[in-house]
N, C-alpha and C. Protein backbone atom coordinates (compact mmCIF):
# COMPACT_ATOMS: atom_id res chain seq x y z
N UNK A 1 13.70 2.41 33.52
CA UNK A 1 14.67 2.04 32.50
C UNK A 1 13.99 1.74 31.16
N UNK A 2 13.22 1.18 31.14
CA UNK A 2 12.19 0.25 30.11
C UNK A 2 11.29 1.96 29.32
N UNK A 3 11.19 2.70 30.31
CA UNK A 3 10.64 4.04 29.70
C UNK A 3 11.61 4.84 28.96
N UNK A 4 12.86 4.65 29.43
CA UNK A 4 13.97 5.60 28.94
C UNK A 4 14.35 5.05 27.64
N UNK A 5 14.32 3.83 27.23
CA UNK A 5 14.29 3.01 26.01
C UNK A 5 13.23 3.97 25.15
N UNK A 6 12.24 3.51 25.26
CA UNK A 6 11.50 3.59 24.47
C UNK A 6 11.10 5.20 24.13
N UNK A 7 11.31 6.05 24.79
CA UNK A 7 12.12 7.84 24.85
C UNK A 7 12.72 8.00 23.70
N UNK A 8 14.03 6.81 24.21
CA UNK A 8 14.81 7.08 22.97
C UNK A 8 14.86 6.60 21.79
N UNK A 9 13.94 5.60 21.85
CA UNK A 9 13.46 5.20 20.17
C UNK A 9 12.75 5.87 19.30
N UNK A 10 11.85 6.07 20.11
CA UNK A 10 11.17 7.49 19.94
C UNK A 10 11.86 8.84 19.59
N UNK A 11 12.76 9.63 19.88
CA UNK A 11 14.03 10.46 19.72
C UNK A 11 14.25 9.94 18.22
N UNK A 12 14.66 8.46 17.82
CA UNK A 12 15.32 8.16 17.01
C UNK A 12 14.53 7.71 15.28
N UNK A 13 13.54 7.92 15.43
CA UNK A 13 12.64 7.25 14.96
C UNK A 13 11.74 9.22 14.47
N UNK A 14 12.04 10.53 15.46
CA UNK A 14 11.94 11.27 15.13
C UNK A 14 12.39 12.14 14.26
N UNK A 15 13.66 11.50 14.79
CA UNK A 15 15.19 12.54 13.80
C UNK A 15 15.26 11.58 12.49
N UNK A 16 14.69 10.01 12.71
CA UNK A 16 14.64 9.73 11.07
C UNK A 16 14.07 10.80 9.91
N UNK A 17 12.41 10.38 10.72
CA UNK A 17 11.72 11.08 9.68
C UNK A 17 11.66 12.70 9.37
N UNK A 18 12.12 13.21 10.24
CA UNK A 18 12.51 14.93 10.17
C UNK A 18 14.11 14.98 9.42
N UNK A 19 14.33 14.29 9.81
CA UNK A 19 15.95 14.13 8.25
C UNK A 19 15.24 13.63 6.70
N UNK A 20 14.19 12.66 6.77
CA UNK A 20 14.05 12.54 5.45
C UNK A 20 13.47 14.09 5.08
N UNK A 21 12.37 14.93 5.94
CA UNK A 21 11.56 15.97 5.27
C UNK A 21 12.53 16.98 5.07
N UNK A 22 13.19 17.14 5.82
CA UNK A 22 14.72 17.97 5.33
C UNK A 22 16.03 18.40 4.45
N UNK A 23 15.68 16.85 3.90
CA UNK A 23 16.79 16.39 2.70
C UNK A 23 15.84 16.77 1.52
N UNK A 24 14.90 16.81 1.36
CA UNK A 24 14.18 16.84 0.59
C UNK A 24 13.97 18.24 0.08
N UNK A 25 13.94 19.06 1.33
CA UNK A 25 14.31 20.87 0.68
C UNK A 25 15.33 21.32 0.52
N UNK A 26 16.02 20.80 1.49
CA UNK A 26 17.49 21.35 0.79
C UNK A 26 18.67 20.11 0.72
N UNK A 27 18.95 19.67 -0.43
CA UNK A 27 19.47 18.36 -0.86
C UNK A 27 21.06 18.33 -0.65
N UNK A 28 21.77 19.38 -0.80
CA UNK A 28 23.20 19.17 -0.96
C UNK A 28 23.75 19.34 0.44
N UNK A 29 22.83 19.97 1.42
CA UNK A 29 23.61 19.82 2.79
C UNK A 29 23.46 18.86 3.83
N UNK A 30 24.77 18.48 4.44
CA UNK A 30 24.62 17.23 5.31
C UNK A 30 24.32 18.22 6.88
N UNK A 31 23.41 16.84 7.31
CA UNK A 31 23.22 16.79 9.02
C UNK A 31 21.99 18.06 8.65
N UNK A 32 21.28 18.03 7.79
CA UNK A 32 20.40 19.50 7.63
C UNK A 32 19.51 19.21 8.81
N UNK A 33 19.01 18.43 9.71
CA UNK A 33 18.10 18.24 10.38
C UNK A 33 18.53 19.02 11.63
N UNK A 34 19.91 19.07 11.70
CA UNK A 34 20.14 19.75 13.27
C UNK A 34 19.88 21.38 13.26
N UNK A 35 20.10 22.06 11.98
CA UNK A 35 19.60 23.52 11.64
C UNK A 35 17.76 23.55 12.09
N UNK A 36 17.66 22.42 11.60
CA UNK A 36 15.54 22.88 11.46
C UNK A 36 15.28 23.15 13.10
N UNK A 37 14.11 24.46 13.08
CA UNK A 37 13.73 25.02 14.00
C UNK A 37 12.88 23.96 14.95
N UNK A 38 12.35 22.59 14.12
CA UNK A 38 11.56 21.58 14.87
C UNK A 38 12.50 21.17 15.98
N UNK A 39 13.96 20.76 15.65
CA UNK A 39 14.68 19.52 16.23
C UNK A 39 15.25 20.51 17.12
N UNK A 40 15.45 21.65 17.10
CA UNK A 40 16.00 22.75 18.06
C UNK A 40 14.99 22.72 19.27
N UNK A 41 13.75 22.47 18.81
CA UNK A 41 12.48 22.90 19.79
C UNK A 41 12.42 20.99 21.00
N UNK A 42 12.47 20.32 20.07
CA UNK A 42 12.48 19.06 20.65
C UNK A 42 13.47 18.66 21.85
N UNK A 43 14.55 19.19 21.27
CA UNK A 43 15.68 18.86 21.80
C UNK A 43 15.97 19.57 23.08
N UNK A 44 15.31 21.09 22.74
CA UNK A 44 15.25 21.87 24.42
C UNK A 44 14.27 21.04 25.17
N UNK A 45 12.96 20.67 24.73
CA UNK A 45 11.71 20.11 25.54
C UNK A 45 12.07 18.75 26.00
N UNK A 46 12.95 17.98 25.33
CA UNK A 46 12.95 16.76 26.12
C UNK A 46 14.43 16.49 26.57
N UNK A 47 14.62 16.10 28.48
CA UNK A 47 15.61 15.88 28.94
C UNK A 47 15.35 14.37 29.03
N UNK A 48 16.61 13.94 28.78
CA UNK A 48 16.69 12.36 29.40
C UNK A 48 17.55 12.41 30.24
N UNK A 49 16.59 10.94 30.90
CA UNK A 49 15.67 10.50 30.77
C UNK A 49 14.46 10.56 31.44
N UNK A 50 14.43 11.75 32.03
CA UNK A 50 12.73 12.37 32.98
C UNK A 50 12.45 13.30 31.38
N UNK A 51 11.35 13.01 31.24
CA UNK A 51 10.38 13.92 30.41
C UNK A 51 9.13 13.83 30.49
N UNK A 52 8.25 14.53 30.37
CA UNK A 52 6.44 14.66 30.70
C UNK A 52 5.77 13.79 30.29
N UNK A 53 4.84 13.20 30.06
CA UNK A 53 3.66 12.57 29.45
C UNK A 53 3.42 13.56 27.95
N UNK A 54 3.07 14.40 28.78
CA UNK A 54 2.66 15.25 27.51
C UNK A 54 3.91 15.73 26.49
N UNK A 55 4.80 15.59 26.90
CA UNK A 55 6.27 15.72 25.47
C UNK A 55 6.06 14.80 24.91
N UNK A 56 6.16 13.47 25.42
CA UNK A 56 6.34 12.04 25.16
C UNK A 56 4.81 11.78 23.57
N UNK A 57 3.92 12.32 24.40
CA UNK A 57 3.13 12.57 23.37
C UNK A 57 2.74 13.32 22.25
N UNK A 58 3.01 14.49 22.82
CA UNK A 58 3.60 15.42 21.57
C UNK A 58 4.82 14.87 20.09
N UNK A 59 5.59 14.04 20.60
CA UNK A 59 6.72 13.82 20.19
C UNK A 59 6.04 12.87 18.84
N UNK A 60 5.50 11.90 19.69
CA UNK A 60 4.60 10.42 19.34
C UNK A 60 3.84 11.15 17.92
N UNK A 61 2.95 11.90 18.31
CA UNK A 61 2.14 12.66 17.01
C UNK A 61 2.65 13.10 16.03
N UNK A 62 3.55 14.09 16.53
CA UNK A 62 4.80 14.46 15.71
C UNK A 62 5.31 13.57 14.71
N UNK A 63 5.76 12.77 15.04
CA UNK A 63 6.38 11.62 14.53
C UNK A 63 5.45 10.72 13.36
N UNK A 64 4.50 10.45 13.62
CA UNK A 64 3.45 9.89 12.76
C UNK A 64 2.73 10.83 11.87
N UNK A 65 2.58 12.31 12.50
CA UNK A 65 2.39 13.24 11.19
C UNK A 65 3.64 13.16 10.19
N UNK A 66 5.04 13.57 10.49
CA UNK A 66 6.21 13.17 9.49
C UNK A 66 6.10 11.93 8.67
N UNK A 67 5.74 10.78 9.05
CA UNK A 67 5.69 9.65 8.58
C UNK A 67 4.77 9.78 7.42
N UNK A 68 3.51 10.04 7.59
CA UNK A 68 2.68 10.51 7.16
C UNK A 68 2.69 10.88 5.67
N UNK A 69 3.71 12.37 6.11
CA UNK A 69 3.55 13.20 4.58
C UNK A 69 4.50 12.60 4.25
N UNK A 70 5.54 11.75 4.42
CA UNK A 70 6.27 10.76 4.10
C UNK A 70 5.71 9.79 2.97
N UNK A 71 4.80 9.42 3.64
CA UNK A 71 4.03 8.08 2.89
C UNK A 71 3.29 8.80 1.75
N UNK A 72 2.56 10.03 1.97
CA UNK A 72 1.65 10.40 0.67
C UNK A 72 2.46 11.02 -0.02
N UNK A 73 3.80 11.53 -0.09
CA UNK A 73 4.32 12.24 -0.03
C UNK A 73 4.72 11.18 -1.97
N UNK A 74 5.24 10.27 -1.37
CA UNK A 74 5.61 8.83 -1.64
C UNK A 74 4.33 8.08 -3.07
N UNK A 75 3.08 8.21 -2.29
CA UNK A 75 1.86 8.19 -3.14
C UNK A 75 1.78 8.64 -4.34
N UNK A 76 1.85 10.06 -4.04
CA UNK A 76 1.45 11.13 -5.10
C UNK A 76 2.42 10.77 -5.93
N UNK A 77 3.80 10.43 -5.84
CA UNK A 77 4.69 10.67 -7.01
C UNK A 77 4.34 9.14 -7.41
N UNK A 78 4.12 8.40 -6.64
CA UNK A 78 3.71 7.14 -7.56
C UNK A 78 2.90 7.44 -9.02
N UNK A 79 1.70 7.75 -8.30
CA UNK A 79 0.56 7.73 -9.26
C UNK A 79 0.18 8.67 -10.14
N UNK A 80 1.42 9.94 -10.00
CA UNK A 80 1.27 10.80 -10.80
C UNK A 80 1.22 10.79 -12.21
N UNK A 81 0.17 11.78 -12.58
CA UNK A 81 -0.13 11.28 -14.15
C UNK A 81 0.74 11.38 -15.14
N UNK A 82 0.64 11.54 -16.27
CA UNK A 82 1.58 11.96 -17.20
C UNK A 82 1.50 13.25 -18.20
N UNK A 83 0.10 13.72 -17.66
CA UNK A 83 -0.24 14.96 -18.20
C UNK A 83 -0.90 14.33 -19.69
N UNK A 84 -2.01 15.07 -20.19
CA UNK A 84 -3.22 14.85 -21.19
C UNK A 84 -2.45 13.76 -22.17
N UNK A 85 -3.56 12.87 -22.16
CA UNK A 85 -3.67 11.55 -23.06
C UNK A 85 -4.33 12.17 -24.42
N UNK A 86 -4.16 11.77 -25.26
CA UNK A 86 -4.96 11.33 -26.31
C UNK A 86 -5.94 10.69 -26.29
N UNK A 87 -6.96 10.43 -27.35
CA UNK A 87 -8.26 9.80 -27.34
C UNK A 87 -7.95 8.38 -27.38
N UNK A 88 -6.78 8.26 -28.25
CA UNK A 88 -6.50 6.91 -28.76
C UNK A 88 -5.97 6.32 -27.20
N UNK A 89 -5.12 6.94 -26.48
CA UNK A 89 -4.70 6.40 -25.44
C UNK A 89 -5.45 6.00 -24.36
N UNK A 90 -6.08 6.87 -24.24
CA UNK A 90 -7.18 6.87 -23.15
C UNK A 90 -7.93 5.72 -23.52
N UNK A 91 -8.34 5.22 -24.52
CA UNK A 91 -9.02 3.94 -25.40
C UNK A 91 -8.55 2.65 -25.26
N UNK A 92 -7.08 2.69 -25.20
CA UNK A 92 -6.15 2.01 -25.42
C UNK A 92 -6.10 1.41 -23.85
N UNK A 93 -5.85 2.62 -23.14
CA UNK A 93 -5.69 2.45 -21.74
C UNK A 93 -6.92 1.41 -20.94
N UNK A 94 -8.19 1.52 -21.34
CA UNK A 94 -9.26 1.04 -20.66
C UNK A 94 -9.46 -0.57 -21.76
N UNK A 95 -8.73 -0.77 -22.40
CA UNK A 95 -9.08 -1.73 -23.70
C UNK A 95 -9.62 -1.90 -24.59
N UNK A 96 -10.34 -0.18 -25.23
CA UNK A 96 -10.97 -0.44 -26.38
C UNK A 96 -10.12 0.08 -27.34
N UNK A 97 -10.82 -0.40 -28.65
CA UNK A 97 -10.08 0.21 -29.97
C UNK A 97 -10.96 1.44 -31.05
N UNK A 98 -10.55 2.22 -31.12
CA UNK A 98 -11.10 3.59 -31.74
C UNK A 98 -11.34 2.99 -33.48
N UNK A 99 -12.70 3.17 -33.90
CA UNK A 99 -12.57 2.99 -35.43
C UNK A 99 -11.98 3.76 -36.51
N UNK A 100 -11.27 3.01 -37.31
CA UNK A 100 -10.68 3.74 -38.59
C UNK A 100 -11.26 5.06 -38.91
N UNK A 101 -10.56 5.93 -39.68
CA UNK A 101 -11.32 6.81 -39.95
C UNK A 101 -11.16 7.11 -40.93
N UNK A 102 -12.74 7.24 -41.85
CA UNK A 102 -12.92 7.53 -43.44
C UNK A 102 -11.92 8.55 -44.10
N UNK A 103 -11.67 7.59 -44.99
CA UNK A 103 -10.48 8.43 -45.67
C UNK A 103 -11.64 8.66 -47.04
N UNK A 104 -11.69 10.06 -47.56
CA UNK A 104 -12.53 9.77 -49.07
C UNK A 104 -11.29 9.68 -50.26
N UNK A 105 -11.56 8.68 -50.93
CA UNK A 105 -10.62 8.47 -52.03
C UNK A 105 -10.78 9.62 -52.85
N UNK A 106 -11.48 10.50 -53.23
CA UNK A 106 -11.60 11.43 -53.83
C UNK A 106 -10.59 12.52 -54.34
N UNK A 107 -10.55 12.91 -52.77
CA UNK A 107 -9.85 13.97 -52.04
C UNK A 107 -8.07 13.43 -52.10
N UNK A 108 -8.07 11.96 -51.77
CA UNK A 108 -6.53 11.80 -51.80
C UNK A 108 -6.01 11.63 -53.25
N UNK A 109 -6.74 11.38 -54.43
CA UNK A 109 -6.21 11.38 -55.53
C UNK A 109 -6.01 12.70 -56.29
């Protein structure tokens, strides 16, 4: 009983993160996770509540790779740059200040 739980948390905890990677390619359709060729494949391989060791683990990996590109996924757009700084910024950015620059009175009169 206590195995069949945790099967299905597992199950549930799969179809999370394979719904987030799903929504993400194609945005305007609902339930997109039940089309993907992954959850088709899962869903034949595991009966409840008898299933293998080795599904159970398969599943497990599965699951933490999704999470995964989830999380960096997540990263990258954090820290993404803003595309080429300036000198002044880049200066600015680390806390220094760039010196004036000679103007010849000459030339501006």
């Amino acid at each position: 009983m206590n195995s069949t739980k945790k099967l299905q948390r597992l199950f549930r905890s799969f179809l999370k993160e394979l719904r987030h990677i799903e929504l993400k390619q194609q945005e305007k359709k609902n339930l997109v996770w039940q089309s993907s060729p992954m959850y088709k494949y899962v869903k034949d391989k595991f009966v409840f509540p008898a299933s293998s060791l080795n599904n159970t683990l398969f599943l497990e990996q599965y699951t933490l790779l999704l999470n995964a590109i989830k999380v960096s996924q997540g990263i990258s757009a954090m820290y993404k740059g803003a595309g080429e700084r300036t000198i002044e910024q880049s200066a600015n950015l680390v806390g220094l200040k760039l010196p004036k620059l000679y103007v010849d009175p000459i030339k501006t009169s």
